[in-house]
C-alpha atoms as a PDB file:
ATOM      1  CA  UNK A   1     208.140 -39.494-113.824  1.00  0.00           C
ATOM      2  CA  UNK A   2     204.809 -38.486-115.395  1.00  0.00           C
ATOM      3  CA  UNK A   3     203.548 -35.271-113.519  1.00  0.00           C
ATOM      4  CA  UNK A   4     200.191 -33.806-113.817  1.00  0.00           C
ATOM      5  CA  UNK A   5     199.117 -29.990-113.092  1.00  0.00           C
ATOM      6  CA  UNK A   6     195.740 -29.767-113.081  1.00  0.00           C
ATOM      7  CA  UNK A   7     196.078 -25.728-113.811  1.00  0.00           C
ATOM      8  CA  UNK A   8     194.973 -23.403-116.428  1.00  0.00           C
ATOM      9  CA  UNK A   9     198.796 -22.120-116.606  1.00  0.00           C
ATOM     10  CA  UNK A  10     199.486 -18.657-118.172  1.00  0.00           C
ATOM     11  CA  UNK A  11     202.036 -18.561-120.603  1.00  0.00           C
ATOM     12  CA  UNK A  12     204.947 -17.014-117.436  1.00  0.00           C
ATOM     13  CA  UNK A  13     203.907 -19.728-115.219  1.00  0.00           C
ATOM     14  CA  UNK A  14     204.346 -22.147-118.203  1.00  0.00           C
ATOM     15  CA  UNK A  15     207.315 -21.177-119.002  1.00  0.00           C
ATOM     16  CA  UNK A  16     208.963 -21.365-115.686  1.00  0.00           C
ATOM     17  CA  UNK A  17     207.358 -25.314-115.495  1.00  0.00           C
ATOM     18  CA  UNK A  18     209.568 -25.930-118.449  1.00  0.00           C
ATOM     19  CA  UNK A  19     212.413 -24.787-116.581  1.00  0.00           C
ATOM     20  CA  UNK A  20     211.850 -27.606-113.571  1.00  0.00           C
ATOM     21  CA  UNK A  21     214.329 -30.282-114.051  1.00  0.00           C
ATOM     22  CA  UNK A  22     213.575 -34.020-114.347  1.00  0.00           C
ATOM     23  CA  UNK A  23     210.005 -33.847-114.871  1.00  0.00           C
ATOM     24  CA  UNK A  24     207.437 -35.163-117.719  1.00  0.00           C
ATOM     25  CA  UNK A  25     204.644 -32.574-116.942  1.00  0.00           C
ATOM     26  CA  UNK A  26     201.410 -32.192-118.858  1.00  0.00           C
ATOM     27  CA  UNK A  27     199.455 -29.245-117.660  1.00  0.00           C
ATOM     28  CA  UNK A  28     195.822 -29.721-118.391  1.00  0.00           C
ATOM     29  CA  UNK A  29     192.825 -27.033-117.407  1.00  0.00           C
ATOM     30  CA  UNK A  30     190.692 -27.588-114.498  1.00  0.00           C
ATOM     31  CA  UNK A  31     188.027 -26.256-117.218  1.00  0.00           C
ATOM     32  CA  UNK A  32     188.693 -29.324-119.700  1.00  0.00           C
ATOM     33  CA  UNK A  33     187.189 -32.418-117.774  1.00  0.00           C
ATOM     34  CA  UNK A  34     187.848 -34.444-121.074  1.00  0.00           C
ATOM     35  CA  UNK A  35     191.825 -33.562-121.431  1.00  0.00           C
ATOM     36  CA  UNK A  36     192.002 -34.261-117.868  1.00  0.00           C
ATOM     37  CA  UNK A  37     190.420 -37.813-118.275  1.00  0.00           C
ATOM     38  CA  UNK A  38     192.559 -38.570-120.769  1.00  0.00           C
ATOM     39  CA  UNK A  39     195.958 -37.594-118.937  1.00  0.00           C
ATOM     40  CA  UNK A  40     194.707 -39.411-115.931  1.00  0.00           C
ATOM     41  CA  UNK A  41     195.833 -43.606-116.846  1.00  0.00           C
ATOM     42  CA  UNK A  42     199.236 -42.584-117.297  1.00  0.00           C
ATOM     43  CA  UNK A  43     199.702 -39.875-114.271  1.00  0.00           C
ATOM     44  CA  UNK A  44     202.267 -40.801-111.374  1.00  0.00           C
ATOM     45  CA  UNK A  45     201.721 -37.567-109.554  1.00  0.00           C
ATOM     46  CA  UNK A  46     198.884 -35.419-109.599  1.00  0.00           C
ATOM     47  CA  UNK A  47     199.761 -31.367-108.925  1.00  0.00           C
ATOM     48  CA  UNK A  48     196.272 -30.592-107.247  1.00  0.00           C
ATOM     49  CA  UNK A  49     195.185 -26.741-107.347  1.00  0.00           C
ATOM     50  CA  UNK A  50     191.288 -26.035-107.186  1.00  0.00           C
ATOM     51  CA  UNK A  51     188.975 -28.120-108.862  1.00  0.00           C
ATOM     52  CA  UNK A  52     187.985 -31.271-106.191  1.00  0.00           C
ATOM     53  CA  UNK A  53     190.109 -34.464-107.122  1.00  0.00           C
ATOM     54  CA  UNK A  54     187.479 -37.356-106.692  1.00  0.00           C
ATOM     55  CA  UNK A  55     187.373 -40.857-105.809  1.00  0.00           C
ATOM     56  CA  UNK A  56     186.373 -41.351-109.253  1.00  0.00           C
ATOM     57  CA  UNK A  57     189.869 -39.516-110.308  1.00  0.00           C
ATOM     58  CA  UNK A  58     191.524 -41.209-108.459  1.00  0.00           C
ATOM     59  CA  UNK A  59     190.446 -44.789-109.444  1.00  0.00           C
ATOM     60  CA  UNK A  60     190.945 -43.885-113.000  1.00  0.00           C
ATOM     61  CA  UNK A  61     194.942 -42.913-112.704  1.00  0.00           C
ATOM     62  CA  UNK A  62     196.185 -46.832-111.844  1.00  0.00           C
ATOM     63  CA  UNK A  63     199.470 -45.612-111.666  1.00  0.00           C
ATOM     64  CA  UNK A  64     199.203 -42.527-109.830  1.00  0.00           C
ATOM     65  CA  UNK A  65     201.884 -42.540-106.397  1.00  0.00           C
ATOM     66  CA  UNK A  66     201.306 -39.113-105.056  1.00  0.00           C
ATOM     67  CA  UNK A  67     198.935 -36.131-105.093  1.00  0.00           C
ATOM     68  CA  UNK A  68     200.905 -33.147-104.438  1.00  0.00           C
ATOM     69  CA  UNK A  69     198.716 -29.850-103.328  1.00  0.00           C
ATOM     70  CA  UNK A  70     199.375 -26.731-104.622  1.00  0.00           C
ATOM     71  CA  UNK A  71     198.193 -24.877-101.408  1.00  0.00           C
ATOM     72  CA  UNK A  72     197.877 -26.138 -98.006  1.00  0.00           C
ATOM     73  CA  UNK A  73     193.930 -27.703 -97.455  1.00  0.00           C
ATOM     74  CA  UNK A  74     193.237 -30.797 -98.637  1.00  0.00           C
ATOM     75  CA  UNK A  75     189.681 -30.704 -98.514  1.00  0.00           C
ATOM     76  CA  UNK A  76     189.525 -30.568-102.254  1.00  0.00           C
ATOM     77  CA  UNK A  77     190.848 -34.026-102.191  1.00  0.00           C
ATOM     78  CA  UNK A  78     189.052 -37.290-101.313  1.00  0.00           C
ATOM     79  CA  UNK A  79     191.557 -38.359 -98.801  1.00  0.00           C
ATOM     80  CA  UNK A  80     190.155 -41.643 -98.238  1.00  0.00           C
ATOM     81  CA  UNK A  81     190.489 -42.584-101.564  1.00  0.00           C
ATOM     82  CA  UNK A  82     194.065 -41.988-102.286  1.00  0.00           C
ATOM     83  CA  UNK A  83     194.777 -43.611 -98.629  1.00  0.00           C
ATOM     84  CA  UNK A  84     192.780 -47.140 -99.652  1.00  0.00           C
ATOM     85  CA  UNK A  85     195.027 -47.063-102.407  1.00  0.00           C
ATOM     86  CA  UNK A  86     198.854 -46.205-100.578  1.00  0.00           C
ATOM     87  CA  UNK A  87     199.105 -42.787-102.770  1.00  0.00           C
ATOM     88  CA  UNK A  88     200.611 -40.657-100.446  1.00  0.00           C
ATOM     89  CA  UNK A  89     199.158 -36.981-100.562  1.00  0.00           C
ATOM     90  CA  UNK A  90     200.904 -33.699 -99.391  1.00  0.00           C
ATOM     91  CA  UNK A  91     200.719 -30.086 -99.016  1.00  0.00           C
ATOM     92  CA  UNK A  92     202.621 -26.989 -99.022  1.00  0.00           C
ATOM     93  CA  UNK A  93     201.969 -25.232 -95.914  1.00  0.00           C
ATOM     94  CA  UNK A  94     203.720 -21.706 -95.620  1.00  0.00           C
ATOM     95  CA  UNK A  95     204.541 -21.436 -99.773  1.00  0.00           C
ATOM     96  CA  UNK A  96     201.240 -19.051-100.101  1.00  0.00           C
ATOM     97  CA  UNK A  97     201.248 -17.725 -96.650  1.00  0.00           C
ATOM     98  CA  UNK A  98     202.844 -14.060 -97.471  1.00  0.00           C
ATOM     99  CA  UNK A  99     199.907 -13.714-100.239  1.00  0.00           C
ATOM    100  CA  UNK A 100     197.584 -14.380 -98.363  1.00  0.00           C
ATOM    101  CA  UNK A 101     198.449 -12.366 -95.179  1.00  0.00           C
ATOM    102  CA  UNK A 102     198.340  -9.552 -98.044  1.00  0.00           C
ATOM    103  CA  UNK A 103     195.527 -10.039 -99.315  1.00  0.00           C
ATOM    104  CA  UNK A 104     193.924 -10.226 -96.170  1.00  0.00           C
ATOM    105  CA  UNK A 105     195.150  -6.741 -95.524  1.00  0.00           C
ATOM    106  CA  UNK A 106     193.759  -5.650 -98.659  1.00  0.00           C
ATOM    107  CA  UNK A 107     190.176  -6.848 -98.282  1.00  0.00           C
ATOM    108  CA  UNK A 108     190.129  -5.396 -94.287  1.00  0.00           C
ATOM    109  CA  UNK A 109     190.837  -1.921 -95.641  1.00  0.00           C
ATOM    110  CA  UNK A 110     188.654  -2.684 -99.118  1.00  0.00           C
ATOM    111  CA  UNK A 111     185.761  -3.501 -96.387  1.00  0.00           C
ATOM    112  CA  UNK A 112     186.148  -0.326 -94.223  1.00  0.00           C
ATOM    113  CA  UNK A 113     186.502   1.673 -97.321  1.00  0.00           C
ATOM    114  CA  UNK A 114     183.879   0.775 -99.524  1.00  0.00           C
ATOM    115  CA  UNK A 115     186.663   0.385-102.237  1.00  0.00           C
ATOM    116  CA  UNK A 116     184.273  -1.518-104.629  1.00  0.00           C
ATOM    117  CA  UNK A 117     181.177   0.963-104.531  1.00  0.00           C
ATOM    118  CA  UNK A 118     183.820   3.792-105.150  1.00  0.00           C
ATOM    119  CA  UNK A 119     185.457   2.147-107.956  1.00  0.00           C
ATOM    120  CA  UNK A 120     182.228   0.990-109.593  1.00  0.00           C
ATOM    121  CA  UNK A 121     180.903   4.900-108.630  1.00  0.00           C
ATOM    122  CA  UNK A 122     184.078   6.461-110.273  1.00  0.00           C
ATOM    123  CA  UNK A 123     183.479   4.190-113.524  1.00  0.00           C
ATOM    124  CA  UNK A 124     180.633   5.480-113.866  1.00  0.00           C
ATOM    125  CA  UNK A 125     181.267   8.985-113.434  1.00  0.00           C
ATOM    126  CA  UNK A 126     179.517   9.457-109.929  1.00  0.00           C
ATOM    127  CA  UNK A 127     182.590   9.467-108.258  1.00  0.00           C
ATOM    128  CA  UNK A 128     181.539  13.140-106.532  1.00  0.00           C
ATOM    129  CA  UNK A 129     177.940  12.141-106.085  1.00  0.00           C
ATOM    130  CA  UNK A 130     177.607   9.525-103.153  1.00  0.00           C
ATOM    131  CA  UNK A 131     175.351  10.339-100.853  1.00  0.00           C
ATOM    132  CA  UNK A 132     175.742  12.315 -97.581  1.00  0.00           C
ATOM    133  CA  UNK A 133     174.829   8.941 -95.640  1.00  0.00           C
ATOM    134  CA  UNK A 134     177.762   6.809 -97.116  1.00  0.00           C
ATOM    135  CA  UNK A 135     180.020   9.411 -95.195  1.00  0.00           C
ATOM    136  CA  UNK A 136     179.145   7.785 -92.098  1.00  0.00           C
ATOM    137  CA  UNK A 137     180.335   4.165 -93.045  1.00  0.00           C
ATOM    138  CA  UNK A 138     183.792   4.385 -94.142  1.00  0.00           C
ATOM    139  CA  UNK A 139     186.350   3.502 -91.301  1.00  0.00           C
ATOM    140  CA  UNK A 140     190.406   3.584 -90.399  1.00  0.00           C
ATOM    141  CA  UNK A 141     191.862   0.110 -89.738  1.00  0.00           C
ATOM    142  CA  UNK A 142     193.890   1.758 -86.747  1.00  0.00           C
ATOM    143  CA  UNK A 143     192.529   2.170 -83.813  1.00  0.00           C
ATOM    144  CA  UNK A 144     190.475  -1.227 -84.153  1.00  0.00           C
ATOM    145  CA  UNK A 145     190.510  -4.193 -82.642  1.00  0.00           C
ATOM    146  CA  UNK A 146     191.224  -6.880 -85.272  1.00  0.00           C
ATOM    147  CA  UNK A 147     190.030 -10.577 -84.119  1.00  0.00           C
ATOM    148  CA  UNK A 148     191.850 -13.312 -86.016  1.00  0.00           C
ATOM    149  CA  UNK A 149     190.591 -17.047 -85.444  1.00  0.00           C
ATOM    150  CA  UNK A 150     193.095 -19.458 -85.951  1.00  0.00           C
ATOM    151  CA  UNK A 151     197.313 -18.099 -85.571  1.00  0.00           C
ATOM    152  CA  UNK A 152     199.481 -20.607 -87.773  1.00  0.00           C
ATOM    153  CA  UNK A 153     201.862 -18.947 -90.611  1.00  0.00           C
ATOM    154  CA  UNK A 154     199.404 -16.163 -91.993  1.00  0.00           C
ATOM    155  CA  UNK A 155     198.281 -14.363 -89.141  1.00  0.00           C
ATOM    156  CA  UNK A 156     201.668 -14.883 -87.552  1.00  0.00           C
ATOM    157  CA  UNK A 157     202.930 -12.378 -90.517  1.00  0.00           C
ATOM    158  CA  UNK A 158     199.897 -10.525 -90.478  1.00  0.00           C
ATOM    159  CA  UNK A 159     199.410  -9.299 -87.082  1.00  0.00           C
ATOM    160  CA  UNK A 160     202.989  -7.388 -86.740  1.00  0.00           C
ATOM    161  CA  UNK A 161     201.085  -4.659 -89.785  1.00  0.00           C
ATOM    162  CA  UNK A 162     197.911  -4.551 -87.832  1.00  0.00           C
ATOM    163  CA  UNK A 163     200.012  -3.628 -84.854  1.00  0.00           C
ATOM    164  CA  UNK A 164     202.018  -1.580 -86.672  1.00  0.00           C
ATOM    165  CA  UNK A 165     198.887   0.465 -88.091  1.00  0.00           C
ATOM    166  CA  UNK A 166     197.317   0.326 -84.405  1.00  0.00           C
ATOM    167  CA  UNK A 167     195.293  -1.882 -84.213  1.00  0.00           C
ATOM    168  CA  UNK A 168     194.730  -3.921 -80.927  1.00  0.00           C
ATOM    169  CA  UNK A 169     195.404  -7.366 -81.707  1.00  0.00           C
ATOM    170  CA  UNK A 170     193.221 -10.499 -79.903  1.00  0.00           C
ATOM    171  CA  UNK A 171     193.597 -14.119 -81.323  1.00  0.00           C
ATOM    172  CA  UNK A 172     191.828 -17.642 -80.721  1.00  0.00           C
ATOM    173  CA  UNK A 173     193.478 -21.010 -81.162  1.00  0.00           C
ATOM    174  CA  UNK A 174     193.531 -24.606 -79.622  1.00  0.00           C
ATOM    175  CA  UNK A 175     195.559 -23.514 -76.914  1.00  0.00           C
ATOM    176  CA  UNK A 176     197.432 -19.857 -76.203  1.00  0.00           C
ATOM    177  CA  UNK A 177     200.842 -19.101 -78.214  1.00  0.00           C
ATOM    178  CA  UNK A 178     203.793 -17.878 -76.481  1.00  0.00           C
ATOM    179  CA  UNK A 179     204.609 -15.916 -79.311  1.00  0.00           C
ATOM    180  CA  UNK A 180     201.904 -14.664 -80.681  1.00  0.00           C
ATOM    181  CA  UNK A 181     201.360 -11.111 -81.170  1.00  0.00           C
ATOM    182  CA  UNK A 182     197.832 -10.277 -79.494  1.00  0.00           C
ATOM    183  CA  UNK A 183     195.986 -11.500 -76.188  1.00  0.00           C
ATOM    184  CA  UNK A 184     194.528 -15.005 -76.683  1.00  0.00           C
ATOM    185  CA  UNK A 185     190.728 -15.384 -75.895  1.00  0.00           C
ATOM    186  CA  UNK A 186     188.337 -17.881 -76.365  1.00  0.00           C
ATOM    187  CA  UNK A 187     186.352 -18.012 -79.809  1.00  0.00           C
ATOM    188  CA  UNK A 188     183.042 -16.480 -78.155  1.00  0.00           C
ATOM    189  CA  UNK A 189     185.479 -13.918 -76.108  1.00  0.00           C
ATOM    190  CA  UNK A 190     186.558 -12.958 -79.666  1.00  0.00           C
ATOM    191  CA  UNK A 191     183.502 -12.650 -81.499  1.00  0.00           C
ATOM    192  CA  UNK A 192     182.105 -10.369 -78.713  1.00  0.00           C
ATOM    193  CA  UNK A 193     185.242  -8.081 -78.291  1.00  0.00           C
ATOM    194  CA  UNK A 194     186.819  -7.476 -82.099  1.00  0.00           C
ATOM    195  CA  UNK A 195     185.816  -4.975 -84.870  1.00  0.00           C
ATOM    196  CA  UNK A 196     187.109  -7.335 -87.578  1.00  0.00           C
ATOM    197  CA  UNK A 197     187.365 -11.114 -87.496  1.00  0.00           C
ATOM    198  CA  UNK A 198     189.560 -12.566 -90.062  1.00  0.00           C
ATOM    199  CA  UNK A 199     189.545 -16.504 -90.076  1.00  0.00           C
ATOM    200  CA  UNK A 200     192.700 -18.310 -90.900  1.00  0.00           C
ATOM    201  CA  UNK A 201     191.808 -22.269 -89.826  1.00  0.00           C
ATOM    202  CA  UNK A 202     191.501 -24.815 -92.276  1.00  0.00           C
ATOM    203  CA  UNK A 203     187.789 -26.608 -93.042  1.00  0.00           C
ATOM    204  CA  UNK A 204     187.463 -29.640 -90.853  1.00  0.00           C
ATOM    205  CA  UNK A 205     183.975 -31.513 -89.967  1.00  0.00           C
ATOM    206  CA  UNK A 206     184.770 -29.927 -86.476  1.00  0.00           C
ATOM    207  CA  UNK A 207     184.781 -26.208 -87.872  1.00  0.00           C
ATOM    208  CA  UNK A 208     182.466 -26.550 -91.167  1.00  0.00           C
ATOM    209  CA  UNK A 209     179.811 -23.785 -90.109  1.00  0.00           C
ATOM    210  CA  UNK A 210     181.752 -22.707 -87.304  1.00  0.00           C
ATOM    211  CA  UNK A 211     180.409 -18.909 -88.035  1.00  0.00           C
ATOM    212  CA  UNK A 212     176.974 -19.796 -88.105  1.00  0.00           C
ATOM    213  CA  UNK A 213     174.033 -17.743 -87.111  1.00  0.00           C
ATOM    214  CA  UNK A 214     174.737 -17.612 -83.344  1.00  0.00           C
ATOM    215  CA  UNK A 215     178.339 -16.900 -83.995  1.00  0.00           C
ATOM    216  CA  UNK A 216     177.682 -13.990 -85.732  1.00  0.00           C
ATOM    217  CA  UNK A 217     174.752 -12.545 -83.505  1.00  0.00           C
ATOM    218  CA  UNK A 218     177.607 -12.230 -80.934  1.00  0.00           C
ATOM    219  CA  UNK A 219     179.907 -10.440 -83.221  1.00  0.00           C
ATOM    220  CA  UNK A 220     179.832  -6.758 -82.550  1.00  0.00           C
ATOM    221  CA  UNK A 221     176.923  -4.565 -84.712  1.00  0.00           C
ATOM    222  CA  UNK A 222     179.122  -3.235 -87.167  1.00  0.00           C
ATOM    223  CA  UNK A 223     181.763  -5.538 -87.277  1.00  0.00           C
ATOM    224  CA  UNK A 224     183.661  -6.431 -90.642  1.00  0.00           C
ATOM    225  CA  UNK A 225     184.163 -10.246 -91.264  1.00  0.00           C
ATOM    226  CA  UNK A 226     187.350 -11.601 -93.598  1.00  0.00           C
ATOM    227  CA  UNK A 227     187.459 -14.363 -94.985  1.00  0.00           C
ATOM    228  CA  UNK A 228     190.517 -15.554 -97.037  1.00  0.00           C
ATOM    229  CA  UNK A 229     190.596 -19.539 -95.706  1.00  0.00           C
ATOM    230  CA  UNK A 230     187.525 -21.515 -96.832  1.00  0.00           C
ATOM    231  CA  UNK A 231     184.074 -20.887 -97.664  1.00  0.00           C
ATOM    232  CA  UNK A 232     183.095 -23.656 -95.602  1.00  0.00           C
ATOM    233  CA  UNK A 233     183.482 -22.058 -92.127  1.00  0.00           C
ATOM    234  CA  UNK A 234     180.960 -19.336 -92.601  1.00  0.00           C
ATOM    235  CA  UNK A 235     177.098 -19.862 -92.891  1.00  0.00           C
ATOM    236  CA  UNK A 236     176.686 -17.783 -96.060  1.00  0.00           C
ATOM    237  CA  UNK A 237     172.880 -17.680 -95.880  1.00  0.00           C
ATOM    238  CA  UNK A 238     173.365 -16.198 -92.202  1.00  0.00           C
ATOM    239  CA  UNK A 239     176.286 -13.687 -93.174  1.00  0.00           C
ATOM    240  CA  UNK A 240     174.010 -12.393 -95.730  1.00  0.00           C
ATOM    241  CA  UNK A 241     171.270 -11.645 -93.481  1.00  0.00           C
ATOM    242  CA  UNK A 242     173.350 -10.148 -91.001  1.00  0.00           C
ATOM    243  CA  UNK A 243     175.059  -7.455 -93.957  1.00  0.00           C
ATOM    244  CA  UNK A 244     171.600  -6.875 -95.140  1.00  0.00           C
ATOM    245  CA  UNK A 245     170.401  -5.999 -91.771  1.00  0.00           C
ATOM    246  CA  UNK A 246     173.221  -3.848 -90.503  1.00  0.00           C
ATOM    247  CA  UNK A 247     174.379  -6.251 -87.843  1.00  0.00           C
ATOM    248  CA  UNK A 248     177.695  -6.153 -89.384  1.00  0.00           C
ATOM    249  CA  UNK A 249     179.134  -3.544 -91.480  1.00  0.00           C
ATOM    250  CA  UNK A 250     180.918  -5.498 -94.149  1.00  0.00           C
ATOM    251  CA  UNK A 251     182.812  -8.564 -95.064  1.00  0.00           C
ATOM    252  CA  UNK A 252     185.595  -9.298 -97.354  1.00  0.00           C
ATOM    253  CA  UNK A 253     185.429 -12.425 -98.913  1.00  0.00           C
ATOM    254  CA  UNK A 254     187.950 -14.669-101.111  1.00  0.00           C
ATOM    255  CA  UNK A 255     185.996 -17.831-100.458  1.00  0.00           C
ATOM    256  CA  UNK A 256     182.292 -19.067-100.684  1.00  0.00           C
ATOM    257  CA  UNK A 257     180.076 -22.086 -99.601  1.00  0.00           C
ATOM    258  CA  UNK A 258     179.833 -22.915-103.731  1.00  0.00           C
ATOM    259  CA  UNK A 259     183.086 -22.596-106.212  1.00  0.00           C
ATOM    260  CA  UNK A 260     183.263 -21.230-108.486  1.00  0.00           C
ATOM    261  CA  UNK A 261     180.546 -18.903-106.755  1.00  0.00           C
ATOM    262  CA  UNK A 262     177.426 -18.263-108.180  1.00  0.00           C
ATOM    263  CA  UNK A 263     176.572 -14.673-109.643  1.00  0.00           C
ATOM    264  CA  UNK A 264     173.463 -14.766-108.826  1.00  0.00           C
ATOM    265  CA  UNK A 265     173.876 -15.512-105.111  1.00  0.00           C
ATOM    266  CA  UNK A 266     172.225 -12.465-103.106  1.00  0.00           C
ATOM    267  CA  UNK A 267     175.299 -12.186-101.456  1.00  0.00           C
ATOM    268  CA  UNK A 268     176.370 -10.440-104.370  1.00  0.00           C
ATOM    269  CA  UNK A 269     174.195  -7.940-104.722  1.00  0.00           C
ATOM    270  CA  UNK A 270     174.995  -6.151-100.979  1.00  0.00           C
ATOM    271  CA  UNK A 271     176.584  -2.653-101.634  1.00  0.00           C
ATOM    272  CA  UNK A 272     178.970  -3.655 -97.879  1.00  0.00           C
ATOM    273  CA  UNK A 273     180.599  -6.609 -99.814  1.00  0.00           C
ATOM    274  CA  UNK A 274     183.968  -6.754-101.397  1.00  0.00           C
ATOM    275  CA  UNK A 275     185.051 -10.017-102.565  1.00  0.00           C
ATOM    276  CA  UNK A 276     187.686 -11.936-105.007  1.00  0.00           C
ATOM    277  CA  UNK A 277     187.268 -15.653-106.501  1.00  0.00           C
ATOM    278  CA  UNK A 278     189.718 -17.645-104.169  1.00  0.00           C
ATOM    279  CA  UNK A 279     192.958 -15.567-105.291  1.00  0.00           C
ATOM    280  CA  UNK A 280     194.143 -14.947-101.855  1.00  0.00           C
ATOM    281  CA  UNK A 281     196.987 -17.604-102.896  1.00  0.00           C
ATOM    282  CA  UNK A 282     197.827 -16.438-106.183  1.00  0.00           C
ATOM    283  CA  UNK A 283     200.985 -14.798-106.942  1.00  0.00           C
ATOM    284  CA  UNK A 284     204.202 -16.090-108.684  1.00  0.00           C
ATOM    285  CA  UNK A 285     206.361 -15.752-105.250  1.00  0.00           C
ATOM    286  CA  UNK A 286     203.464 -18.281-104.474  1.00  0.00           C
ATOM    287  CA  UNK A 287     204.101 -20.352-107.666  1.00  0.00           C
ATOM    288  CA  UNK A 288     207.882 -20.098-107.075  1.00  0.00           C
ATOM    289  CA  UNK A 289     208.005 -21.160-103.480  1.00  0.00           C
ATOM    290  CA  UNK A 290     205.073 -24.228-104.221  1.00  0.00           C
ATOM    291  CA  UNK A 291     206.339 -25.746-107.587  1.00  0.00           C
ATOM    292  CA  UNK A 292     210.249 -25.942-106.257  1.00  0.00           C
ATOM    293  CA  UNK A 293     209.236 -27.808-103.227  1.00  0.00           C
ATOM    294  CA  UNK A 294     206.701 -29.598-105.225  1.00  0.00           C
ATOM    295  CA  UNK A 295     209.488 -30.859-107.772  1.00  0.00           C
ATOM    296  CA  UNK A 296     211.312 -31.678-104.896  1.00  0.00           C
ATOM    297  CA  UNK A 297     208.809 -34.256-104.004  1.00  0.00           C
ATOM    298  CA  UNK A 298     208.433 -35.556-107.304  1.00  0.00           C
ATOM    299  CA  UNK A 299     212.350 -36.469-107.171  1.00  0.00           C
ATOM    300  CA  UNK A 300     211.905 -37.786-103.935  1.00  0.00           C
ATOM    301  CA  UNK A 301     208.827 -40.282-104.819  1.00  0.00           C
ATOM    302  CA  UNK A 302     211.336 -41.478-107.452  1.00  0.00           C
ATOM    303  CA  UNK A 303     213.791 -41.999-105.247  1.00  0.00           C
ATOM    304  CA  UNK A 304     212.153 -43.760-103.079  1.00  0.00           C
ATOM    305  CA  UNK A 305     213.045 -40.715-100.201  1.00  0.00           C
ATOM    306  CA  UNK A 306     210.673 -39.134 -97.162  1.00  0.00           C
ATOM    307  CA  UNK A 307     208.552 -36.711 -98.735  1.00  0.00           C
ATOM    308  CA  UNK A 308     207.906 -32.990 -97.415  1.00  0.00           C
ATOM    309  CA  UNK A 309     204.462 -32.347 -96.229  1.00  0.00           C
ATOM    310  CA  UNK A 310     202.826 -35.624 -96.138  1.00  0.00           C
ATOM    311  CA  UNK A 311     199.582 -35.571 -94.233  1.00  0.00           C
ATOM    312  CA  UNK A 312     198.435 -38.909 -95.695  1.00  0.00           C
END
């Protein structure tokens, strides 16, 4: 079966594709629209990373059967599209769920640190002369209470190490979980009570611009917001205001309204700002867990056998 990625692959992650049995794969750049027009009349599955997969796409591969994401939202995907035509489309939830729980970590503490001013400061040799002021705006993660909106498979690994540094742990989702490390409150509970809020719910037409202006005029002045799920949720013109202003203290961000992001939004110019280009995911325990199961679907197309993951 003729297989797809649609993946600037480095040369390890290449390798290990060659490795996947029973598959004709072509791995073409999201950054070569031409190569990728060219593979698309004979594709049969589509391996679907970043760049958005278009109705257009999708007319132009008459042979494709199934669009496989390498992730877990589909948002990148027109949906509709693939559905008018019977291709079935899946996704991998849980493959990229440790990485991103990490990650997640990493930009919480990067926030209350003000690890990218020090870096950048160090660089330049003015690591010893910050001013006095900046003292007063570097913070411990224990101690604080840590809001996260949404409790599938990444906060359900990630709030056992904020409890484990001390944090207090409060969560939001559709309806309480039995298991769920924390004390459920509503979303506007939440945005009143926690120091951080980390969102971990996928982009929807119901939660596009969920943290909008309002929502964030009831976070708490000097709260940190994390982002690590979609840019989509998040009013970026209001966030910025609010970091400019001093209603909240920071954010760390692996996701933006526009991607690839644009340098020369004025988000990223604010010293409280950390932020990485929709990496959260990206690790090769990632790529390990996501390509076997993804094979695994490919073999199952062709065999005509349920496939993992469908959600269309």
């Amino acid at each position: 079966m003729k297989v797809l990625l649609h993946y600037r692959a480095g040369p390890g992650l290449a390798e290990r594709l060659s490795h996947l049995p029973g598959l004709d794969l072509t791995v073409v750049s999201d950054t070569d629209d031409a190569a990728f027009a060219r593979a698309l009349p004979e594709a049969e599955a589509i391996w679907h990373v970043l760049r958005p997969l278009s109705a257009a796409d999708i007319a132009a591969a008459p042979r494709l059967r199934l669009i496989q994401k390498i992730g877990v939202g589909v948002n990148t995907i027109d949906v509709e599209a693939a559905k008018a035509r019977g291709i079935a489309v899946c996704n991998l939830p849980g493959t990229n769920s440790r990485a991103v729980a990490e990650l997640t970590l990493l930009l919480m503490l990067a926030a209350l640190r003000r690890v990218a001013h020090f870096d950048a400061a160090t660089r330049a040799g003015q690591g010893w002369s910050q001013p006095p002021e900046l003292q007063d705006s570097l913070f411990e993660l224990g101690g604080r209470t840590v809001g996260l909106v949404g409790y599938g498979a990444i906060p359900a690994l990630l709030a056992p190490v904020l409890a484990a540094l001390g944090c207090r742990l409060l969560y939001t989702a559709r309806t309480p979980k039995e298991d769920a490390e924390g004390s459920y409150r509503t979303l506007a509970g939440l945005l009143s009570e926690a120091d951080i809020v980390s969102l971990h719910i996928p982009e929807t037409p119901e939660t596009r611009g969920l943290i909008d202006a309002g929502a964030i005029a009831r976070m708490k002045k000097g709260a940190v917001l994390v982002n690590t799920a979609r840019g989509g949720l998040v009013d970026q013109v209001a966030l910025t205001e609010a970091l400019r202003s001093g209603h909240l203290a920071a954010a760390g961000l692996d996701v933006f309204a526009q991607e690839p992001a644009d340098p020369r939004d004025p988000l990223f110019s604010l010293p409280n700002v950390v932020v990485t280009p929709h990496i959260a995911w990206l690790t090769t325990g990632t790529f390990d867990r996501s390509f076997a199961i993804a094979a695994e679907n490919v073999r199952r197309l062709a065999a005509r056998e349920p496939l993992l993951h469908r959600v269309a």
